[in-house]
Protein backbone atom coordinates (compact mmCIF):
# COMPACT_ATOMS: atom_id res chain seq x y z
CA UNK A 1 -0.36 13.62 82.68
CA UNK A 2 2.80 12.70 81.38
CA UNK A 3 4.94 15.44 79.40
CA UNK A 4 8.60 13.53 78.82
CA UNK A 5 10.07 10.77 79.50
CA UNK A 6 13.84 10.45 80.49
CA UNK A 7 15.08 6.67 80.77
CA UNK A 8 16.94 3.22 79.06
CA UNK A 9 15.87 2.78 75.16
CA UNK A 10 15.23 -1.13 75.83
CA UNK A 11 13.42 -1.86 72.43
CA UNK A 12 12.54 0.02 69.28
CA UNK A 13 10.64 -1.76 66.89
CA UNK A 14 8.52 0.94 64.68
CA UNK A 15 6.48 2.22 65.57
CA UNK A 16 6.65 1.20 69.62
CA UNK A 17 9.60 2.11 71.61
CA UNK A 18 9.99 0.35 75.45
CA UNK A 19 11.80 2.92 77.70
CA UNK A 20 13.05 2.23 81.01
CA UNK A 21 12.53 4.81 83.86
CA UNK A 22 13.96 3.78 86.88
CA UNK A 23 12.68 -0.20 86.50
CA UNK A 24 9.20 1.22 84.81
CA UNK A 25 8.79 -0.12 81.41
CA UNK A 26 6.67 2.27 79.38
CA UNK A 27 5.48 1.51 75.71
CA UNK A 28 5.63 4.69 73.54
CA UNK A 29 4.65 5.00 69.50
CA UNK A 30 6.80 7.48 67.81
CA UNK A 31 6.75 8.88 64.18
CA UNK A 32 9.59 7.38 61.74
CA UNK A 33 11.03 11.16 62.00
CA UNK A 34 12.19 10.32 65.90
CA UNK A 35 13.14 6.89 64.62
CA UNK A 36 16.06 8.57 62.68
CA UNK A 37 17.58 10.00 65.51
CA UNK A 38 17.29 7.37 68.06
CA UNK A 39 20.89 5.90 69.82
CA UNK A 40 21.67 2.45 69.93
CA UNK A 41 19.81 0.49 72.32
CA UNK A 42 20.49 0.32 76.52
CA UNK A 43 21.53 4.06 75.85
CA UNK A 44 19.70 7.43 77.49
CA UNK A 45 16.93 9.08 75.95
CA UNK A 46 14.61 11.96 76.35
CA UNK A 47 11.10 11.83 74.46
CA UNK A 48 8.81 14.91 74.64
CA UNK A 49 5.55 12.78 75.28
CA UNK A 50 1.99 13.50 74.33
CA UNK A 51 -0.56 11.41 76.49
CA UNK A 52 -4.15 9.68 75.24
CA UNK A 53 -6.66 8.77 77.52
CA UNK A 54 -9.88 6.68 76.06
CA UNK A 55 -12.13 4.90 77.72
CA UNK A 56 -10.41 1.58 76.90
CA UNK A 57 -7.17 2.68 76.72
CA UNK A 58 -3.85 5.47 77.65
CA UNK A 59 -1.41 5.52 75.17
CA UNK A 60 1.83 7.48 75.32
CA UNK A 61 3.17 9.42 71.80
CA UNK A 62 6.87 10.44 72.14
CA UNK A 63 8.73 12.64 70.31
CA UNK A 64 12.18 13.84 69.49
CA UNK A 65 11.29 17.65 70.09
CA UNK A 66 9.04 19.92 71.21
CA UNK A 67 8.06 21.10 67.96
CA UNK A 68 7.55 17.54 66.81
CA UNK A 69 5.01 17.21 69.58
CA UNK A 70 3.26 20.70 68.74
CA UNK A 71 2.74 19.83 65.54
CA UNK A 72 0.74 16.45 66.67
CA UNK A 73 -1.47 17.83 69.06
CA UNK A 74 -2.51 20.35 66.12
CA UNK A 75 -2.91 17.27 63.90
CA UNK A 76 -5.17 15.32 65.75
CA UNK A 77 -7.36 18.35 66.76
CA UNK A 78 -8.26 18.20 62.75
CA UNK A 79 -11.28 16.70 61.81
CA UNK A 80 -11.08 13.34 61.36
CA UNK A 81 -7.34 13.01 61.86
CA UNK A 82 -6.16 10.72 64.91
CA UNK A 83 -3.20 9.56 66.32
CA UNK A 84 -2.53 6.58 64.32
CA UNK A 85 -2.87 9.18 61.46
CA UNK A 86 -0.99 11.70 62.46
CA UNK A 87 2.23 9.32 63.13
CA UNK A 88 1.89 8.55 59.87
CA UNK A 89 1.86 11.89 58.55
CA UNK A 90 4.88 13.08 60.88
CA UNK A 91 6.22 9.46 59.49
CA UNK A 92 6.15 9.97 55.71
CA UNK A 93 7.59 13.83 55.71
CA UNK A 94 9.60 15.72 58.39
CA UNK A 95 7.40 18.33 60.04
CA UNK A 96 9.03 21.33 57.92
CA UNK A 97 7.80 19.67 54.68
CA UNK A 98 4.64 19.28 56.07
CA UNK A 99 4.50 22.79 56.64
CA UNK A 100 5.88 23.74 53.45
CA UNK A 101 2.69 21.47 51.95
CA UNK A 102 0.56 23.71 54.14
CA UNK A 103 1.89 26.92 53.45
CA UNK A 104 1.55 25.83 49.21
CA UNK A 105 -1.78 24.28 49.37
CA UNK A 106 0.09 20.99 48.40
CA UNK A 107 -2.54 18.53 48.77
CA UNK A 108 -0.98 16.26 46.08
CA UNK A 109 1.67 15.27 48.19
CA UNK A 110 -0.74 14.89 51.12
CA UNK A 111 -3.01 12.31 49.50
CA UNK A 112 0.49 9.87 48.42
CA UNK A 113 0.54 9.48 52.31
CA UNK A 114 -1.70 6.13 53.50
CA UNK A 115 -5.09 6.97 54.61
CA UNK A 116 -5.06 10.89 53.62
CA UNK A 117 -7.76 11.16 50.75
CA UNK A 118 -8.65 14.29 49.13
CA UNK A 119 -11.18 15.74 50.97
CA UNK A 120 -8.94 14.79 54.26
CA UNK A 121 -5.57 16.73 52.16
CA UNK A 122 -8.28 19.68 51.78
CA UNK A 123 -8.96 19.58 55.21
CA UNK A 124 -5.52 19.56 56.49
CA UNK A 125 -4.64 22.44 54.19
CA UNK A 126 -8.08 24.71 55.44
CA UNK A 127 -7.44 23.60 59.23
CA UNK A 128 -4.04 23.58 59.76
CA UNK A 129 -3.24 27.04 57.59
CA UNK A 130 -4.38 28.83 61.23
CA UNK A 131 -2.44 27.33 63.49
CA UNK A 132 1.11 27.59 61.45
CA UNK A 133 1.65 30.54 63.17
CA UNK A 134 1.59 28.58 66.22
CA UNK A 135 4.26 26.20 65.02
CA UNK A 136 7.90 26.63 64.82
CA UNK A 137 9.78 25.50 61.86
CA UNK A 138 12.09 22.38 62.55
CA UNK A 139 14.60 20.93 60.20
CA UNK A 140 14.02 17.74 59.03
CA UNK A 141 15.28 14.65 60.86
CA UNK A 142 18.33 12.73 60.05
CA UNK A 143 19.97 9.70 61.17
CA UNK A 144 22.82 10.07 63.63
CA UNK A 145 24.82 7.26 62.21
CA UNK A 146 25.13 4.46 59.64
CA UNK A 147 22.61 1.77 60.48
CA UNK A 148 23.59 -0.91 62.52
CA UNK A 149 25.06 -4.39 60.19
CA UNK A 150 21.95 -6.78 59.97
CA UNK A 151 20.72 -9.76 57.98
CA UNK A 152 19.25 -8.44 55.51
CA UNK A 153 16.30 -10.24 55.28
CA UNK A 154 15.54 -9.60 59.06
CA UNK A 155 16.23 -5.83 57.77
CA UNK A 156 13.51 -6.69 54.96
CA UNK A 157 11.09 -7.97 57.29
CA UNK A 158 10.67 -5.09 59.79
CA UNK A 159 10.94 -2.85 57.55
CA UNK A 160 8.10 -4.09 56.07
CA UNK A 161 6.41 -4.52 59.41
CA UNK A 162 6.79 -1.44 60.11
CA UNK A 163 5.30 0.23 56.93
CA UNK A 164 2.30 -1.95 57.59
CA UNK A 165 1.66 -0.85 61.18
CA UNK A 166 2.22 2.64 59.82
CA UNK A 167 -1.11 2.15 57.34
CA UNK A 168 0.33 0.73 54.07
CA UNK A 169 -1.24 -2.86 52.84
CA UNK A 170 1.48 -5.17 52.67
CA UNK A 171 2.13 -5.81 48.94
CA UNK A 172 2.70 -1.57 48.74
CA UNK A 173 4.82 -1.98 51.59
CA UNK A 174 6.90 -4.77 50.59
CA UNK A 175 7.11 -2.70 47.06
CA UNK A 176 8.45 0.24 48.57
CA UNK A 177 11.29 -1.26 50.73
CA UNK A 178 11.79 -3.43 47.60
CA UNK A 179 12.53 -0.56 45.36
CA UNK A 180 14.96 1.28 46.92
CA UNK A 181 18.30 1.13 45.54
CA UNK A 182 21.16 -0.58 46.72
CA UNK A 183 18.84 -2.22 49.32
CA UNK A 184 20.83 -4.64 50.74
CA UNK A 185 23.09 -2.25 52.58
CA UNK A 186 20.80 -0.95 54.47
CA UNK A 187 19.32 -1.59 58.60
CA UNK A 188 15.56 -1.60 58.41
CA UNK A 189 15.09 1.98 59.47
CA UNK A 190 17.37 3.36 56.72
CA UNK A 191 15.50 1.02 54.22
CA UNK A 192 12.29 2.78 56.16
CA UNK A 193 13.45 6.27 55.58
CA UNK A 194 14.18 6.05 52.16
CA UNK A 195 10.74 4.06 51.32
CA UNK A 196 8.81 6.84 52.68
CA UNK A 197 10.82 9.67 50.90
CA UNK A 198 10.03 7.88 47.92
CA UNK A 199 6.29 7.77 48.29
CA UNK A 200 6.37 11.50 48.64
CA UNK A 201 8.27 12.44 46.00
């Protein structure tokens, strides 16, 4: 099994990254959360990966720390919570808010993310309540720079794109990157961030 992955950041276009070890291209989803702290492209990285093997299919999850990566392999052991969920969950909150929603029973901020209903928010809470003892706080992620100077419509677009692969139908996606202030001087994952926060809020 694969447990991290040290190589080139050739592409990131949420939620897939394409990493480079030596000449190896391998595809990796990642939450928003290790979005923020990715460098510029053709730079080093190190992603703590978490492997899936289906029948059909082996899919590599990377993430910016260990913790990170902890708290999705507790996720997806949840009754009906996968991957694709779970990214969006780490995604919409940092994993210390999630834990704060845990800790307070907060299911009304659960159910604002796409795809967690009430009785999937209850579940979370009763589940994961147990195994926060197992999980380390971690701050909350933060971009490492000012976003890179874009067209903003390109911005726009995979911002968009990206809120849609994340579980969102597109007219709520193009809402949220659409009402975030001051919009057009932001890169798409700024523009990202600050859709998401809003959701949550």
């Amino acid at each position: 099994m694969i447990g991290r992955l040290k190589g080139l950041l050739l592409e990131k276009q949420a939620p897939l990254l394409l990493i480079d070890v030596q000449g190896v291209g391998y595809e990796v989803s990642a939450p928003m959360s290790t979005f923020y702290v990715l460098p510029e492209l053709n730079q080093n990285i190190t992603l703590f990966i978490q492997m899936i093997v289906r029948e059909d299919s082996q899919t590599l999850y990377g993430f910016s720390s260990e913790n990170e990566r902890s708290l999705f392999r507790s996720l997806i052991k949840v009754n009906g919570v996968g991957a694709r969920m779970a990214l969006t969950i780490l995604s919409g909150m940092s994993a210390q808010e999630f834990i704060n929603c845990i800790e307070h029973e907060d299911t009304g901020t659960l159910v604002r993310l796409p795809g967690v209903g009430k009785k999937t928010a209850e579940r979370l809470v009763v589940e994961m309540k147990d195994r926060l003892k197992d999980l380390l706080a971690v701050p909350a992620s933060s971009t490492t720079g000012a976003p890179a100077k874009q067209v903003v419509n390109d911005a726009v677009t995979d911002a968009v794109s990206a809120l849609i692969a994340l579980g969102y139908k597109p007219p709520e996606a193009s809402r949220m990157v659409r009402s975030v202030e001051n919009m057009t001087e932001f890169g798409s994952e700024e523009l990202i961030r600050q859709a998401l926060q809003a959701s949550v809020t």
